[in-house]
Protein backbone atom coordinates (compact mmCIF):
# COMPACT_ATOMS: atom_id res chain seq x y z
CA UNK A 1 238.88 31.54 -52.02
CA UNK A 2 240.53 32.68 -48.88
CA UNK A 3 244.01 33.90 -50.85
CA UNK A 4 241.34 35.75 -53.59
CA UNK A 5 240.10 37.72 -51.30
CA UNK A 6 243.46 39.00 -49.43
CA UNK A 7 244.69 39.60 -52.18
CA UNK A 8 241.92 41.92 -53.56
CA UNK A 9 242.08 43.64 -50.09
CA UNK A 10 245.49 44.45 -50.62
CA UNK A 11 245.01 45.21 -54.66
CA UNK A 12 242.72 48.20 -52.54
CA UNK A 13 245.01 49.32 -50.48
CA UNK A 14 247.52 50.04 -52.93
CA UNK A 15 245.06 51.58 -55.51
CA UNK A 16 244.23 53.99 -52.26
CA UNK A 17 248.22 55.03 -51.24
CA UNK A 18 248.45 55.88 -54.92
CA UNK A 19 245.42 58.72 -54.68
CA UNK A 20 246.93 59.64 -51.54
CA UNK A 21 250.47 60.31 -52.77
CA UNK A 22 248.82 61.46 -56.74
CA UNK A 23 247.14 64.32 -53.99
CA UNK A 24 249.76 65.54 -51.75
CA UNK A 25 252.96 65.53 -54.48
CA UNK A 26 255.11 67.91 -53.09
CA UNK A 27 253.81 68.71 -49.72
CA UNK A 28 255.61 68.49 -46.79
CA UNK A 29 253.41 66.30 -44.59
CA UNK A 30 255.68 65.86 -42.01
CA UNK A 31 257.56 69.40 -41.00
CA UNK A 32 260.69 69.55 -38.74
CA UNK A 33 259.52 69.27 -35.48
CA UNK A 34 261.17 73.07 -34.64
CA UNK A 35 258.57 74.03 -36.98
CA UNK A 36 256.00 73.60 -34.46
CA UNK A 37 257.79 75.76 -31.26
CA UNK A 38 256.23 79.15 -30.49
CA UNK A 39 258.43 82.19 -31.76
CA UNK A 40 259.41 84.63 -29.77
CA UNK A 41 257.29 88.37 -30.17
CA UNK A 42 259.37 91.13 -32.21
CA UNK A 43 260.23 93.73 -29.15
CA UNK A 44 257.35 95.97 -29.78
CA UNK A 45 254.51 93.69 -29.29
CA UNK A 46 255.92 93.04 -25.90
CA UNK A 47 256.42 96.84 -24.96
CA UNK A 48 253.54 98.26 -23.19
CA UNK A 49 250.51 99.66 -24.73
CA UNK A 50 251.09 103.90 -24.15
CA UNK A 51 249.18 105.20 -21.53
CA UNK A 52 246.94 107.52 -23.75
CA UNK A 53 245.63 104.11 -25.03
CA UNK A 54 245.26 102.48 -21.64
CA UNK A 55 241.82 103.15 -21.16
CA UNK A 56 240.90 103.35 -24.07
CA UNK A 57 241.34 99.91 -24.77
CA UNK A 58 240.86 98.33 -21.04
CA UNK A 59 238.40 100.43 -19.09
CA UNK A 60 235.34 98.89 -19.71
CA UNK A 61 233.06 95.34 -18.55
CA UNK A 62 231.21 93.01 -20.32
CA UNK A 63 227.77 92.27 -19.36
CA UNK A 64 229.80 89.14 -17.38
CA UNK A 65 232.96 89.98 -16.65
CA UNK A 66 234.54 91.22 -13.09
CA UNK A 67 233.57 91.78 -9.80
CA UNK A 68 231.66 94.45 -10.32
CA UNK A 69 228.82 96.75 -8.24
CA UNK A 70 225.59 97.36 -9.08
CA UNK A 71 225.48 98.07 -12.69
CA UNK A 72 229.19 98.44 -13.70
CA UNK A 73 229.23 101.56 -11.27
CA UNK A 74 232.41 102.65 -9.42
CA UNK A 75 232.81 100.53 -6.10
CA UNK A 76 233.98 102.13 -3.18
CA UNK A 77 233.95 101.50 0.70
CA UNK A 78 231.80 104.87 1.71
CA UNK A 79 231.58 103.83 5.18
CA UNK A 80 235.58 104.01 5.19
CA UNK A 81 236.71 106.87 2.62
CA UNK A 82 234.89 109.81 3.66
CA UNK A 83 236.69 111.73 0.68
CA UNK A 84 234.14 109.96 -1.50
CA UNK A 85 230.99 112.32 -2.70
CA UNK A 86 228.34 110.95 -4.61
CA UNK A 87 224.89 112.23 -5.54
CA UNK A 88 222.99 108.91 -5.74
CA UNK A 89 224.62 105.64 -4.06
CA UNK A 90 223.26 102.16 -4.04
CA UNK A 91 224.02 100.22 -1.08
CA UNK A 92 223.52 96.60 0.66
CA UNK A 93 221.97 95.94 3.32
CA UNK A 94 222.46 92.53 4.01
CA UNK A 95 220.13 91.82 6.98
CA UNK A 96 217.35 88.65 7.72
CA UNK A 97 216.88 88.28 11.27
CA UNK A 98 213.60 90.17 11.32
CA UNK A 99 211.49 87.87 9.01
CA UNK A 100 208.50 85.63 10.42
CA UNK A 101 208.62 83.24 7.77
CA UNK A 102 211.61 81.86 5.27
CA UNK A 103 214.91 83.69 5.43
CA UNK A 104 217.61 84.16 2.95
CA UNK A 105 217.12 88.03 2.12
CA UNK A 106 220.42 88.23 3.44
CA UNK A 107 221.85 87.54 0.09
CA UNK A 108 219.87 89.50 -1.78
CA UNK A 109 222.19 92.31 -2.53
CA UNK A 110 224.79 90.08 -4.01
CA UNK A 111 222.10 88.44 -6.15
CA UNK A 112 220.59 91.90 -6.96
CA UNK A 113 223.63 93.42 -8.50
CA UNK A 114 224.79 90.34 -10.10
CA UNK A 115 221.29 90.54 -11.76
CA UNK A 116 222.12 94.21 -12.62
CA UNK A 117 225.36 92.98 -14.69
CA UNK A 118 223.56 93.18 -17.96
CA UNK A 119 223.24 97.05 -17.35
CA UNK A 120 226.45 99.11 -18.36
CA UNK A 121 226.39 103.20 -19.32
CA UNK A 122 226.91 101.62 -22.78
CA UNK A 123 223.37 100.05 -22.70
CA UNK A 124 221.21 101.59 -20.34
CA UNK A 125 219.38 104.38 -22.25
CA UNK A 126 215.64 104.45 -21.03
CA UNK A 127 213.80 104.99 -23.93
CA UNK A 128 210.43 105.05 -21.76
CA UNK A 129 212.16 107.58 -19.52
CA UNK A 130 213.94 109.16 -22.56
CA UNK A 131 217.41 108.80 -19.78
CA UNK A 132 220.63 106.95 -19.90
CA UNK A 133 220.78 107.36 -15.72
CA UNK A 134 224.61 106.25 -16.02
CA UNK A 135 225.15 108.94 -18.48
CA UNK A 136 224.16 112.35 -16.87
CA UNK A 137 225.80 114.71 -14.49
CA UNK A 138 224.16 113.09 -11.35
CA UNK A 139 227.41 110.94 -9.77
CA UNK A 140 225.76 107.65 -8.63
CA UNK A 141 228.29 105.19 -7.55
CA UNK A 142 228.17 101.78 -5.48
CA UNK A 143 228.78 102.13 -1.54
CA UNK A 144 229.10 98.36 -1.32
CA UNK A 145 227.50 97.08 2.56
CA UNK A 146 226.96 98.42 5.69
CA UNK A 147 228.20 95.77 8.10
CA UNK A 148 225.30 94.38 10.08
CA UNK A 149 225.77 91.17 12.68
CA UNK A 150 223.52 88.64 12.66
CA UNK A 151 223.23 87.78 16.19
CA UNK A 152 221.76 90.53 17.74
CA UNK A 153 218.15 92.79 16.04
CA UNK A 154 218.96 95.33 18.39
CA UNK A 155 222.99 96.24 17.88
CA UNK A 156 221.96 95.22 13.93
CA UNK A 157 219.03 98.11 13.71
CA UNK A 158 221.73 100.76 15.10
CA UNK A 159 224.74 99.63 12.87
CA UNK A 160 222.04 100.10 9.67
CA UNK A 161 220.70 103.67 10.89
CA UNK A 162 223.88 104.74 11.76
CA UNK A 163 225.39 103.54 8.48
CA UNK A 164 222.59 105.59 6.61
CA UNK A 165 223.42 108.61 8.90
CA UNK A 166 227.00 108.66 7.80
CA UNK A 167 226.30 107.49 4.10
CA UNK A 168 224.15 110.59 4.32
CA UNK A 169 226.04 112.85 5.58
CA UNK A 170 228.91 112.43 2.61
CA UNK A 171 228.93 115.82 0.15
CA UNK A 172 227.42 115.88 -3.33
CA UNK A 173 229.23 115.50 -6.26
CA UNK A 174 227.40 117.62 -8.54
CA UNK A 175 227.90 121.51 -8.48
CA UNK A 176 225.85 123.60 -6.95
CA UNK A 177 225.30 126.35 -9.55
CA UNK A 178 223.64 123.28 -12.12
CA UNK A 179 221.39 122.25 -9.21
CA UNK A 180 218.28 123.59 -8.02
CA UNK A 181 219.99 126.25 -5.17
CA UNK A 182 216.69 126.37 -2.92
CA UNK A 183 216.26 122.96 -2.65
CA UNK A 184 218.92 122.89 0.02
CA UNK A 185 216.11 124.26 2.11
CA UNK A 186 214.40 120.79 2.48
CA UNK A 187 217.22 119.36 4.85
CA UNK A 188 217.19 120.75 8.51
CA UNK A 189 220.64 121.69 8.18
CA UNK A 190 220.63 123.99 4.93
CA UNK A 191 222.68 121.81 3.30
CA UNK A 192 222.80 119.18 -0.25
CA UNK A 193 222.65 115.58 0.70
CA UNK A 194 223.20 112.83 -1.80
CA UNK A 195 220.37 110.27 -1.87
CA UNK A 196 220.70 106.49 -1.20
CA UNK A 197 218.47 103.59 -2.48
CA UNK A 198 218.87 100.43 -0.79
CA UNK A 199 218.96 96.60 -1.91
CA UNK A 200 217.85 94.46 1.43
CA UNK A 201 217.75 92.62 3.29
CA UNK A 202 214.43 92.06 4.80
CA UNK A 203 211.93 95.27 4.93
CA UNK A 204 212.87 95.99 8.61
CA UNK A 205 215.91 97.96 7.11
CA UNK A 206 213.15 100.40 6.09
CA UNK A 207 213.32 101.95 9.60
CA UNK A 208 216.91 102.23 9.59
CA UNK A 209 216.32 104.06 6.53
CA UNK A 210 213.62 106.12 7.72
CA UNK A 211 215.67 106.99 11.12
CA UNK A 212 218.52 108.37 8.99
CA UNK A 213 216.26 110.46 6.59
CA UNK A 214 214.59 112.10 10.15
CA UNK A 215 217.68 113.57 11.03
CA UNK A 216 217.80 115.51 7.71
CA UNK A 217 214.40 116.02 6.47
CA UNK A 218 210.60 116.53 8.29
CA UNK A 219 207.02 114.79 6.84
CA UNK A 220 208.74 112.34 4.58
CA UNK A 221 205.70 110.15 2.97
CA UNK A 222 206.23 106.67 2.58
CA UNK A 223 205.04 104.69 -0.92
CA UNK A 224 205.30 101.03 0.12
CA UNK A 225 204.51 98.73 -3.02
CA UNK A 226 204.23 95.44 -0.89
CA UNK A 227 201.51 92.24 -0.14
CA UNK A 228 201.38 93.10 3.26
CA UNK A 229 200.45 96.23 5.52
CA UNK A 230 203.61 95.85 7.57
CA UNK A 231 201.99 98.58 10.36
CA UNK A 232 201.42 95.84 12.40
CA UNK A 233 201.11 96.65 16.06
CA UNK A 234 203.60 94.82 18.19
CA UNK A 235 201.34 94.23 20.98
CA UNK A 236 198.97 92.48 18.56
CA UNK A 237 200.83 90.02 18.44
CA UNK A 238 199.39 87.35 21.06
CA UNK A 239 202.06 85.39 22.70
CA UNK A 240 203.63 84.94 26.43
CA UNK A 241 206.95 84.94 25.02
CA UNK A 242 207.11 88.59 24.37
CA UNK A 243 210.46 90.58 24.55
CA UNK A 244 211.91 94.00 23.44
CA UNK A 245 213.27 92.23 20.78
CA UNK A 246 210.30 90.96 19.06
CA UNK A 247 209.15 93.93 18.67
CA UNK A 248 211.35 94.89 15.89
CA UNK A 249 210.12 92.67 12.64
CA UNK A 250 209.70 93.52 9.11
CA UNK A 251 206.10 93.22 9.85
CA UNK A 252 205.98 96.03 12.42
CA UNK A 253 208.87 98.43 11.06
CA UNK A 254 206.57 101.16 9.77
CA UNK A 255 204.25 101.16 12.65
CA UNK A 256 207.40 101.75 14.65
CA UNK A 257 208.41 104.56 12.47
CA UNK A 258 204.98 106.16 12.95
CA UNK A 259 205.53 106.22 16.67
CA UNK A 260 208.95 107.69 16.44
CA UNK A 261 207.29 110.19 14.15
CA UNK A 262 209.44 109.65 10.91
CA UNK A 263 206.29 109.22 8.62
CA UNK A 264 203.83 111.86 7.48
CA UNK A 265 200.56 110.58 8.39
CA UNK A 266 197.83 110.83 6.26
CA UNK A 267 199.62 111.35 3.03
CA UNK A 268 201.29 107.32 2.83
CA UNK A 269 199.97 105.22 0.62
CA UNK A 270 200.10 101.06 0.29
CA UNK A 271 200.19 99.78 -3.27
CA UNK A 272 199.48 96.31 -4.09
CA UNK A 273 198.41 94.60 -1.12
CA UNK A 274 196.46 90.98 -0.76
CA UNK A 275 197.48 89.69 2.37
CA UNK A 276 195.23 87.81 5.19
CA UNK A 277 194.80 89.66 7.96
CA UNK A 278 194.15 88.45 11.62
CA UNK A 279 191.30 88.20 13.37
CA UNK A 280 187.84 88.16 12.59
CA UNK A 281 187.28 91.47 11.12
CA UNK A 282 189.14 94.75 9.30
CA UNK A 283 190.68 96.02 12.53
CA UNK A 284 193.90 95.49 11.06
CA UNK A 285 192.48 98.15 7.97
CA UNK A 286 191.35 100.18 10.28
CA UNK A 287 194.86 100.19 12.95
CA UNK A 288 196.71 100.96 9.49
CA UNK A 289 194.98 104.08 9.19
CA UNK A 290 195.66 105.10 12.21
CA UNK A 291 198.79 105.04 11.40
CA UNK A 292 198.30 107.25 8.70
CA UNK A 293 198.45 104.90 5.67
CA UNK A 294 195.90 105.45 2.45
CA UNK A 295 195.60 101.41 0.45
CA UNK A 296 195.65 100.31 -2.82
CA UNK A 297 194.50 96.40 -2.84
CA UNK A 298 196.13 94.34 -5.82
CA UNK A 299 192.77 93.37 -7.15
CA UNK A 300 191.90 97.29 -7.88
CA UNK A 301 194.26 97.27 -11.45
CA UNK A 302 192.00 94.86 -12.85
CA UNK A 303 189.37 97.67 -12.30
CA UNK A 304 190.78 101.32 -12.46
CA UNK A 305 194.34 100.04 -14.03
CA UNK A 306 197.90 101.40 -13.98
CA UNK A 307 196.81 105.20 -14.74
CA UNK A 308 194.31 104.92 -11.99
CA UNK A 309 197.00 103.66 -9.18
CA UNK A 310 198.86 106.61 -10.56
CA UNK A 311 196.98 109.10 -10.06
CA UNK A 312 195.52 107.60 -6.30
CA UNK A 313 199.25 107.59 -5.31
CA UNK A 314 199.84 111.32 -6.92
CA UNK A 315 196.72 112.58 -4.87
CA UNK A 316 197.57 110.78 -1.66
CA UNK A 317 201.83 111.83 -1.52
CA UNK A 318 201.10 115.39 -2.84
CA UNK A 319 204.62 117.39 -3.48
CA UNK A 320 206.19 115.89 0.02
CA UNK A 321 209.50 114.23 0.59
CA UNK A 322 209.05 110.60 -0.60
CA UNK A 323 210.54 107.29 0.21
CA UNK A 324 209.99 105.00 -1.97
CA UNK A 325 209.94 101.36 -0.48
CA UNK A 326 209.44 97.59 -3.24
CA UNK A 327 208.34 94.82 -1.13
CA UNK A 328 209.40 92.51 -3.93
CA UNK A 329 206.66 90.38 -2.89
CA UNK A 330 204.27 93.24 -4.76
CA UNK A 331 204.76 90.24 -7.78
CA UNK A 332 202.92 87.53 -8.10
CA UNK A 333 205.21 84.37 -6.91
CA UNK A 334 204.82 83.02 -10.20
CA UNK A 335 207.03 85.44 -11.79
CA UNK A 336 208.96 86.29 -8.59
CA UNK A 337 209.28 83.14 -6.31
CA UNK A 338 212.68 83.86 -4.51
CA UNK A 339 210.86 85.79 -1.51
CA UNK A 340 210.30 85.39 2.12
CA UNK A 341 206.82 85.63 2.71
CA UNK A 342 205.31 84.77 -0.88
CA UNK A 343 201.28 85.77 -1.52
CA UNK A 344 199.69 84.72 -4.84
CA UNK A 345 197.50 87.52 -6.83
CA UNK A 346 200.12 89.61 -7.20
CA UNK A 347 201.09 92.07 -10.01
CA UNK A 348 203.22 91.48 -13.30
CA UNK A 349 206.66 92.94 -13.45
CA UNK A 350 204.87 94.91 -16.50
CA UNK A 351 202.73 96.25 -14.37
CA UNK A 352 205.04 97.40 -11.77
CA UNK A 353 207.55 99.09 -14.78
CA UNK A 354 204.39 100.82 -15.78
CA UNK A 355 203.37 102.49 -12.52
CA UNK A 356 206.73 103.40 -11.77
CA UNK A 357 207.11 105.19 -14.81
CA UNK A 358 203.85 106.49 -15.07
CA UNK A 359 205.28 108.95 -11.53
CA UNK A 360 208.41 110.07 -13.29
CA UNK A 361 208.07 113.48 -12.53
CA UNK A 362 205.11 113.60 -10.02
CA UNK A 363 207.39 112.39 -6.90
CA UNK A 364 209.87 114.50 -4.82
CA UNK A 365 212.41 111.16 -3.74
CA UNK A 366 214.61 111.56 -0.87
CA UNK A 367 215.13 107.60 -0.81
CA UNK A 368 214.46 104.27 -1.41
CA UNK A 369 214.68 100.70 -1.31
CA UNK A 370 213.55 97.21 -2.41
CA UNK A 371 213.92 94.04 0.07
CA UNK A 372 212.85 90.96 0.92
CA UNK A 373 214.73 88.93 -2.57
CA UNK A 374 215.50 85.47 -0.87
CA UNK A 375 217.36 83.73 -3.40
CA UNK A 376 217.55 80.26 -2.13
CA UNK A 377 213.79 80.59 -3.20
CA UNK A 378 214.40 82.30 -6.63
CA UNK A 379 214.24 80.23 -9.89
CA UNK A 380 217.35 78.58 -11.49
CA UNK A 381 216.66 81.44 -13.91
CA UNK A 382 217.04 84.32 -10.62
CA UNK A 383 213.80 86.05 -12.00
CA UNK A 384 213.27 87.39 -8.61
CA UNK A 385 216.64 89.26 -9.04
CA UNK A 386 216.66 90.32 -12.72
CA UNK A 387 213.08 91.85 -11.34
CA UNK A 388 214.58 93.79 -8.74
CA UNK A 389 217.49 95.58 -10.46
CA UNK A 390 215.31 96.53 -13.34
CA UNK A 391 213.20 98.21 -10.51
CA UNK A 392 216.16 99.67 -9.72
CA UNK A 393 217.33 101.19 -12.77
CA UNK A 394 214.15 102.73 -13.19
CA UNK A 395 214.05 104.00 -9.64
CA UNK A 396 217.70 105.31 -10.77
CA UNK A 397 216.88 106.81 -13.71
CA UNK A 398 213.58 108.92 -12.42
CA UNK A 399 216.49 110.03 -9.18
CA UNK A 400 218.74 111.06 -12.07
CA UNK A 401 216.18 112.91 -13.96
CA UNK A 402 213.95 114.34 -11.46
CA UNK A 403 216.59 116.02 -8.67
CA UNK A 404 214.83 117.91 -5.40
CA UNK A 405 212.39 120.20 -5.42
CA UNK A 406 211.32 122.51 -3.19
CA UNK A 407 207.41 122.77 -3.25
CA UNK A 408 206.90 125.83 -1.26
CA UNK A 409 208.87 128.06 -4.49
CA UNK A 410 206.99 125.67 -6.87
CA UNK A 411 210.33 125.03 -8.40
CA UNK A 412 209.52 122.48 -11.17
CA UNK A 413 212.29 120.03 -12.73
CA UNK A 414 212.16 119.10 -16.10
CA UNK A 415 214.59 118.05 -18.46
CA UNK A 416 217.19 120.71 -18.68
CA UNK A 417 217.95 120.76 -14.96
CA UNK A 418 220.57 117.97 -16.17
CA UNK A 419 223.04 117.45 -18.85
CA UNK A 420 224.60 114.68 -20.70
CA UNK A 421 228.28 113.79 -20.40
């Protein structure tokens, strides 16, 4: 039995090597092993590609390629090359020493703009905005960081507002005969200044900000989409261990800027707020407007929705100078968890997109910014970021659409005041 069945094994295994060689009759299975070394390229595929084709065929990203600035945009150290003019730049502030609660913000430029990487001038028409903002005449480039230390509020709050002084103070790049001549007027000094919109940080940099903007322009209005008031009195705060110091917090930054001046009371507005307040009664309602701030309580789009806030905003900020200042915290922490001082209720990132683009037109924006992204809190899928460069881009895009106006010549803006490239 046993020699039966080796030798039907090996009656198999000769019935297979005769298929095998039937198949491959004439085929070299086995080539000479130089047959498998690389050949060397003919001369011209090692030449050079011609210069004329140079950029053409390198000078571009992919949505996740290189170390890139916000959006693809040209990099450059402004605080160093003051050659460099610009019309709108976006610049870090990478700053988290003023929070109360959970830190990180500090990061939240580098996690903003690598969130922005999926926008290129290739892709970023904005078909609710009818805009490609990286494909217009308006120059907006990346300034990269102002250098802040981390050790000390008080040195940090001068390096930022003297940072925004000189990042201020660089020339426009557009020309002046396809800009709006009289709007030159706004500034103190009769001159064009570019405009910069910031990516904290925590929202103390908003005074830096603010600081920088008073040197140029007078009765800038603030629009502060946020949680919280953040017109907190210093002195409110009850404690023994009370210093200079503490009174600079991202809490307390736009009270500070109402002392020094910098904001046009009566005609700010908060958007979007639920937070607690201390105490027993509204005294904090009522201290915030005495500080010359108008609210807008998260709860109130369920009741008069987006074209509602709209038009409360438009009513309250008039034709003034506007900064424009996203507590990214204005989200619920649901869809936006990477933030320091996170408040449920909040509004959808549709929502937000909505109201912003609903004021295309209606808002005369000298700056802005949008803080407070923590992302050791964010989501392994860094919706906290993605939510803040898409605010952003269409913070970028009304800038690039909508330049200066001066409301005393009722100068109005529309469309043809720029032109695609």
């Amino acid at each position: 039995m046993k020699y039966c069945i080796n030798f039907i094994l090996l009656f198999a295994l000769l019935q297979c090597v005769v298929i095998f060689a039937e198949r491959y009759e004439g085929v070299e299975m086995l080539p000479q092993v130089e047959h498998y070394l690389q050949q060397p390229m003919e001369e011209s595929e090692q030449s050079p590609f011609p210069d004329s084709l140079r950029a053409e065929r390198w000078d571009f990203d992919t949505q996740y390629s290189n170390i890139f600035g916000f959006a693809h945009l040209p990099q450059t150290k402004c605080l160093t090359d003051w050659s460099v003019n610009y019309d709108i730049a976006i610049v870090g502030v990478p700053f988290d020493t003023a929070v109360s609660y959970r830190p990180g913000a500090r990061f939240g430029p580098r996690a903003i703009r690598t969130a922005s990487s999926r926008q290129t001038a290739l892709r970023s028409f904005n078909p609710a905005l009818n805009i490609n903002p990286y494909k217009t005449n308006t120059k907006i480039i990346d300034c990269g960081d102002i250098p802040i230390t981390p050790f000390d509020n008080n040195l940090a709050l001068k390096q930022m507002t003297e940072g925004y002084i000189d990042l201020l103070s660089h020339s426009v790049a557009t020309p002046a005969d396809s800009r709006n001549t009289r709007t030159s007027a706004l500034a103190k000094d009769g001159k064009f200044h570019p405009r910069l919109v910031s990516l904290g940080g925590d929202h103390s940099i908003a005074l830096a900000s603010l600081r920088g903007l008073g040197k140029l322009y007078q009765n800038v209005s603030v629009i502060h989409f946020d949680s919280h008031l953040d017109t907190w009195n210093p002195s409110t705060y009850h404690s023994h261990w009370m210093s200079k110091q503490t009174e600079f917090t991202h809490g307390t930054m736009f009270w500070l800027a109402s002392q020094e001046g910098l904001i046009n009371n009566g005609s700010s507005i908060h958007a979007g707020l639920r937070t607690r307040l201390s105490g027993t009664d509204y005294f904090d309602y009522e201290e915030d407007r005495r500080v010359g701030f108008m609210l807008i309580e998260a709860g109130e789009i369920d009741e008069i929705g987006v074209k509602g806030i709209v038009e409360r905003i438009k009513k309250t900020v008039g034709d003034n100078l506007v900064y424009l200042s996203i507590d990214i915290d204005v989200l619920d922490p649901g869809l936006a968890p990477g933030t320091g001082t996170p408040e449920t209720g909040g509004w959808t990132s549709r929502e937000m997109k909505s109201i912003l683009r609903a004021l295309d037109g209606h808002l005369n924006i000298v700056g802005a910014d949008i803080v407070e992204v923590s992302p050791p809190y964010d989501d392994q899928a860094e919706s906290t970021a993605l939510a803040a460069a898409d605010f952003i881009f269409e913070i970028v895009s009304i800038m690039a659409k909508n330049p200066l106006y001066d409301p005393a010549n009722m100068k109005e803006v529309t469309e043809s005041s720029f032109e695609k490239k």
